[in-house]
C-alpha atoms as a PDB file:
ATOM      1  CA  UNK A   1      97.328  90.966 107.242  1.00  0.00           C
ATOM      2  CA  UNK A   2      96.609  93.462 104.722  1.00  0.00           C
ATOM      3  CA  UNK A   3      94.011  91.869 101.921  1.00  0.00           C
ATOM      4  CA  UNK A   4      94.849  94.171  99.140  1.00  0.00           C
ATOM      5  CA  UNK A   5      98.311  93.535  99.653  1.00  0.00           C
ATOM      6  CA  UNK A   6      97.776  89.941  99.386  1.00  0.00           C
ATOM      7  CA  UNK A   7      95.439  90.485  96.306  1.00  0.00           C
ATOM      8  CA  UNK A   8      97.890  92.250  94.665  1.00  0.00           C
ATOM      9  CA  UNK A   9     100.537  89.793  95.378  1.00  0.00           C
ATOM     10  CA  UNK A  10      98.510  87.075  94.183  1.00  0.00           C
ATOM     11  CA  UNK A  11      97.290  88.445  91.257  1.00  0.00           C
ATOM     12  CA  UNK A  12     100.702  88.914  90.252  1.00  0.00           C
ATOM     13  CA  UNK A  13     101.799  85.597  91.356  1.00  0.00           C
ATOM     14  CA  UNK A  14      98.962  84.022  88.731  1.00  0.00           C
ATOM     15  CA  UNK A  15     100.054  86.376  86.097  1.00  0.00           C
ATOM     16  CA  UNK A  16     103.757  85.492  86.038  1.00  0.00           C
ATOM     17  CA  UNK A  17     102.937  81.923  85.970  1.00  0.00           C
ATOM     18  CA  UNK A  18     100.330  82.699  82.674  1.00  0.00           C
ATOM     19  CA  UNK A  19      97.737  81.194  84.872  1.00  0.00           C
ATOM     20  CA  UNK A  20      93.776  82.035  84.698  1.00  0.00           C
ATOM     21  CA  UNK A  21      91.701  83.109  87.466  1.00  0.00           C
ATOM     22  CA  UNK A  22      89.893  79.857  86.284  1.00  0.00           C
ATOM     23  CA  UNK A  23      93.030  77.261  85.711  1.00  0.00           C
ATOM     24  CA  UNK A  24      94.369  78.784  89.766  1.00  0.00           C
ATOM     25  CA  UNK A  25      90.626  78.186  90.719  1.00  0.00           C
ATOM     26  CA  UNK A  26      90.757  74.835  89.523  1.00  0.00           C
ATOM     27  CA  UNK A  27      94.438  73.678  91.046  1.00  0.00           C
ATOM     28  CA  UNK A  28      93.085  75.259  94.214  1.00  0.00           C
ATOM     29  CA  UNK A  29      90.056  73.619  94.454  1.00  0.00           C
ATOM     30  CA  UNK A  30      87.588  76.772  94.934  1.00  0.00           C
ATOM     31  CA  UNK A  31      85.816  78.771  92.209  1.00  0.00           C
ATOM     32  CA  UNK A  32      86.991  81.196  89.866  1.00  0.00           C
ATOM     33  CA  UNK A  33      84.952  84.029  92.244  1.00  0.00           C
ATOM     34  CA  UNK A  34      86.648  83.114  94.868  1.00  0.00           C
ATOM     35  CA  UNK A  35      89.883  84.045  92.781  1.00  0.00           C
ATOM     36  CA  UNK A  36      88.372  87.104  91.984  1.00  0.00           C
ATOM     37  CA  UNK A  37      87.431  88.432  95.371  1.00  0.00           C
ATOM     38  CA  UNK A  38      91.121  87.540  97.274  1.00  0.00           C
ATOM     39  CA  UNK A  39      92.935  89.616  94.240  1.00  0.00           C
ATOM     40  CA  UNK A  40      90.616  92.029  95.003  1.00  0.00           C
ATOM     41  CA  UNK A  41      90.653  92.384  98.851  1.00  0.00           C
ATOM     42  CA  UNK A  42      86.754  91.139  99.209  1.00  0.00           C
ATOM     43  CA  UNK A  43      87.917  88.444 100.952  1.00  0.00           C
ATOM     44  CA  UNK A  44      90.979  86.720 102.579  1.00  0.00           C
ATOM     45  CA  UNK A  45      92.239  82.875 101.533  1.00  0.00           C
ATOM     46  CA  UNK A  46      92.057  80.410 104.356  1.00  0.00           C
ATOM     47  CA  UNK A  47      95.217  79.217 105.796  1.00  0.00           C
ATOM     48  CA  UNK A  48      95.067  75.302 103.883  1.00  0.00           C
ATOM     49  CA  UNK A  49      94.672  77.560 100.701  1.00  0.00           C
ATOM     50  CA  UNK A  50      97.641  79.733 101.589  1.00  0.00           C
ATOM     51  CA  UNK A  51      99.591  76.579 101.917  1.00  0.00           C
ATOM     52  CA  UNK A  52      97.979  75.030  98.544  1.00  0.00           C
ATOM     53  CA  UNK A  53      99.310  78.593  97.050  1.00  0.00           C
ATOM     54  CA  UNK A  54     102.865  77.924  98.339  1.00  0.00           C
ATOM     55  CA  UNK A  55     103.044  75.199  96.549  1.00  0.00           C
ATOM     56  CA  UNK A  56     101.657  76.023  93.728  1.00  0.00           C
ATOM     57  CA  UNK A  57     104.178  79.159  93.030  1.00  0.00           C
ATOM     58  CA  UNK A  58     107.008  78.200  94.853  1.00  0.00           C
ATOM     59  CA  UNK A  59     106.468  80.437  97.763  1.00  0.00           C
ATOM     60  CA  UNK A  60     106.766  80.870 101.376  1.00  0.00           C
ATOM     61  CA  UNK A  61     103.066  80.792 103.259  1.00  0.00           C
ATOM     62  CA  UNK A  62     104.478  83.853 104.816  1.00  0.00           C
ATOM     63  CA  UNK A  63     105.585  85.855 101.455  1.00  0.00           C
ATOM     64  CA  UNK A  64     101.765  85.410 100.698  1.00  0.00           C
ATOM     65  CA  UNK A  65     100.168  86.431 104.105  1.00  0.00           C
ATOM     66  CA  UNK A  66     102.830  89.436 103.864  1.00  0.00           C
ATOM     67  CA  UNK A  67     101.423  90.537  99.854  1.00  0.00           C
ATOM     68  CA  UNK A  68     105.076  91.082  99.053  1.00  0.00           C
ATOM     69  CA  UNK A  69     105.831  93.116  96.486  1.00  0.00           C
ATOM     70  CA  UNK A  70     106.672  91.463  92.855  1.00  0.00           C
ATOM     71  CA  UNK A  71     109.078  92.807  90.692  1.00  0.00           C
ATOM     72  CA  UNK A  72     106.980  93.436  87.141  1.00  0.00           C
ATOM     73  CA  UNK A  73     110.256  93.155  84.741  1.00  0.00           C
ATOM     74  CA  UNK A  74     110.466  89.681  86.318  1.00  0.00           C
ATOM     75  CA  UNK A  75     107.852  87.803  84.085  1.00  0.00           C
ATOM     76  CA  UNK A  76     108.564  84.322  84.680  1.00  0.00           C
ATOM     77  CA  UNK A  77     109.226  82.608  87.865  1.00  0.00           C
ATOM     78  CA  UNK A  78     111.394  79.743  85.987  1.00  0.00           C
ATOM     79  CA  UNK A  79     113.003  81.908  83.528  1.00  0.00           C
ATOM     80  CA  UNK A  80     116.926  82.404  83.934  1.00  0.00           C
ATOM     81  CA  UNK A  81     119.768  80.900  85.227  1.00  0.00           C
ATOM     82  CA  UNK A  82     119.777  79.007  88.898  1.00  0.00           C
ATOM     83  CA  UNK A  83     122.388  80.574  90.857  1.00  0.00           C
ATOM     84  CA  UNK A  84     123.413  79.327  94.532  1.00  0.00           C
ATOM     85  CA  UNK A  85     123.804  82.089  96.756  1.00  0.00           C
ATOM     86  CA  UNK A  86     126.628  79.934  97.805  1.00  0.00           C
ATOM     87  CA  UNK A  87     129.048  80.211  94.706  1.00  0.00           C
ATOM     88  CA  UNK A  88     131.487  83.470  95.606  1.00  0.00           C
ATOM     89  CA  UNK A  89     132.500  83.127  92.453  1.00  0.00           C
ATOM     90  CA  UNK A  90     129.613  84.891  91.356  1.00  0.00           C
ATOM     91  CA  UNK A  91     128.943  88.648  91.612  1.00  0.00           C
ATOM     92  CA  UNK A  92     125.560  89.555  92.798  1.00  0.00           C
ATOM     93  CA  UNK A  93     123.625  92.776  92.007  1.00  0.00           C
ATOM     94  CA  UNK A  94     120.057  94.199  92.300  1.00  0.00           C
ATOM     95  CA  UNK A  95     119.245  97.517  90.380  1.00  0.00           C
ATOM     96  CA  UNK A  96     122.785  97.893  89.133  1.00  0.00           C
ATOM     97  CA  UNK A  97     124.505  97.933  92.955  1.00  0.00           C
ATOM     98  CA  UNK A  98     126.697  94.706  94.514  1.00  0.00           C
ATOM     99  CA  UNK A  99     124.520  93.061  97.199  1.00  0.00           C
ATOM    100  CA  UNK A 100     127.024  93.185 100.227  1.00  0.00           C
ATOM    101  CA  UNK A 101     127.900  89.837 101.424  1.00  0.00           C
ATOM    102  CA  UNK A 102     125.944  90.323 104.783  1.00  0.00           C
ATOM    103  CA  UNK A 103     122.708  91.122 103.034  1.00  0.00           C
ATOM    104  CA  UNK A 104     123.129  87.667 101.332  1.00  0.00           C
ATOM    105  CA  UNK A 105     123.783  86.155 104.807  1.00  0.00           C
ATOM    106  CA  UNK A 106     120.394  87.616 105.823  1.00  0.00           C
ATOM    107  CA  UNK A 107     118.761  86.035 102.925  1.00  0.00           C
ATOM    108  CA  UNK A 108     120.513  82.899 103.642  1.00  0.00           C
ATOM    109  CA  UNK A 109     118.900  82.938 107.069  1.00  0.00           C
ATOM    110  CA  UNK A 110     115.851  83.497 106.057  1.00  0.00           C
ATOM    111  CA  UNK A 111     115.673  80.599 103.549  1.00  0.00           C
ATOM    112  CA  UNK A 112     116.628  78.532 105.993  1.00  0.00           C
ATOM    113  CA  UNK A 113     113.347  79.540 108.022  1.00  0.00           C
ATOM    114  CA  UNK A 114     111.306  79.202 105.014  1.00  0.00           C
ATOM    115  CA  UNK A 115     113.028  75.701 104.269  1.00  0.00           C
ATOM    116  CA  UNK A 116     112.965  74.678 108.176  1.00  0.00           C
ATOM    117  CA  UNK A 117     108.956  75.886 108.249  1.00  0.00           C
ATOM    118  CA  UNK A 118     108.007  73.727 104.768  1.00  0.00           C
ATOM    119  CA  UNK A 119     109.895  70.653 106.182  1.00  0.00           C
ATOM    120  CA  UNK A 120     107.803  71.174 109.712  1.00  0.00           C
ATOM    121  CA  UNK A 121     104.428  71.102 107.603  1.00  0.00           C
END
């Protein structure tokens, strides 16, 4: 568990969503310092405020321990169209390229994890 990486995810994660260091302090629970040192990599967020997190953005627990990267163009999380993964009606891309069908099996596995582990909690 990398802490910048999480900082960096988080940080992004708040911005998207328009939120404060202050207004994420206060749905969280903790103080805006507290905030402040997890985007920076001072310290690391407890596991119950991981999961508070999740919920919050609309994450996995894991996508947050992991600091995954966040695409910058993408500026709100609710912004856009839903689209099933489902629907082969539908052409997906990502940078310009078709996302092979097997690549959106592997997501499709993986949301089931995420969906199986959020159910388990």
């Amino acid at each position: 568990m990398e802490k910048n990486m999480i900082g960096r995810y988080l940080r992004a994660l708040r911005r998207r969503r328009g939120m404060s260091q202050q207004e994420l302090a206060e749905e969280l629970g903790v103080s805006k310092q507290t905030i402040s040192n997890w985007e920076v990599g001072r310290k690391v967020p407890r596991m119950k405020a991981v999961e508070k997190m999740a919920g919050v953005f609309g994450v996995s627990k894991n996508s947050i321990l992991a600091g995954l990267p966040v695409d910058p163009e993408d500026k709100d999380l609710s912004a856009g169209k839903v689209v099933d993964l489902n629907d082969n009606s539908l052409r997906l891309t990502y940078k310009g390229h078709q996302v092979p069908r097997e690549y959106i099996e592997i997501i499709e596995k993986l949301m089931r994890c995420d969906i199986d582990d959020r159910r388990a909690q």
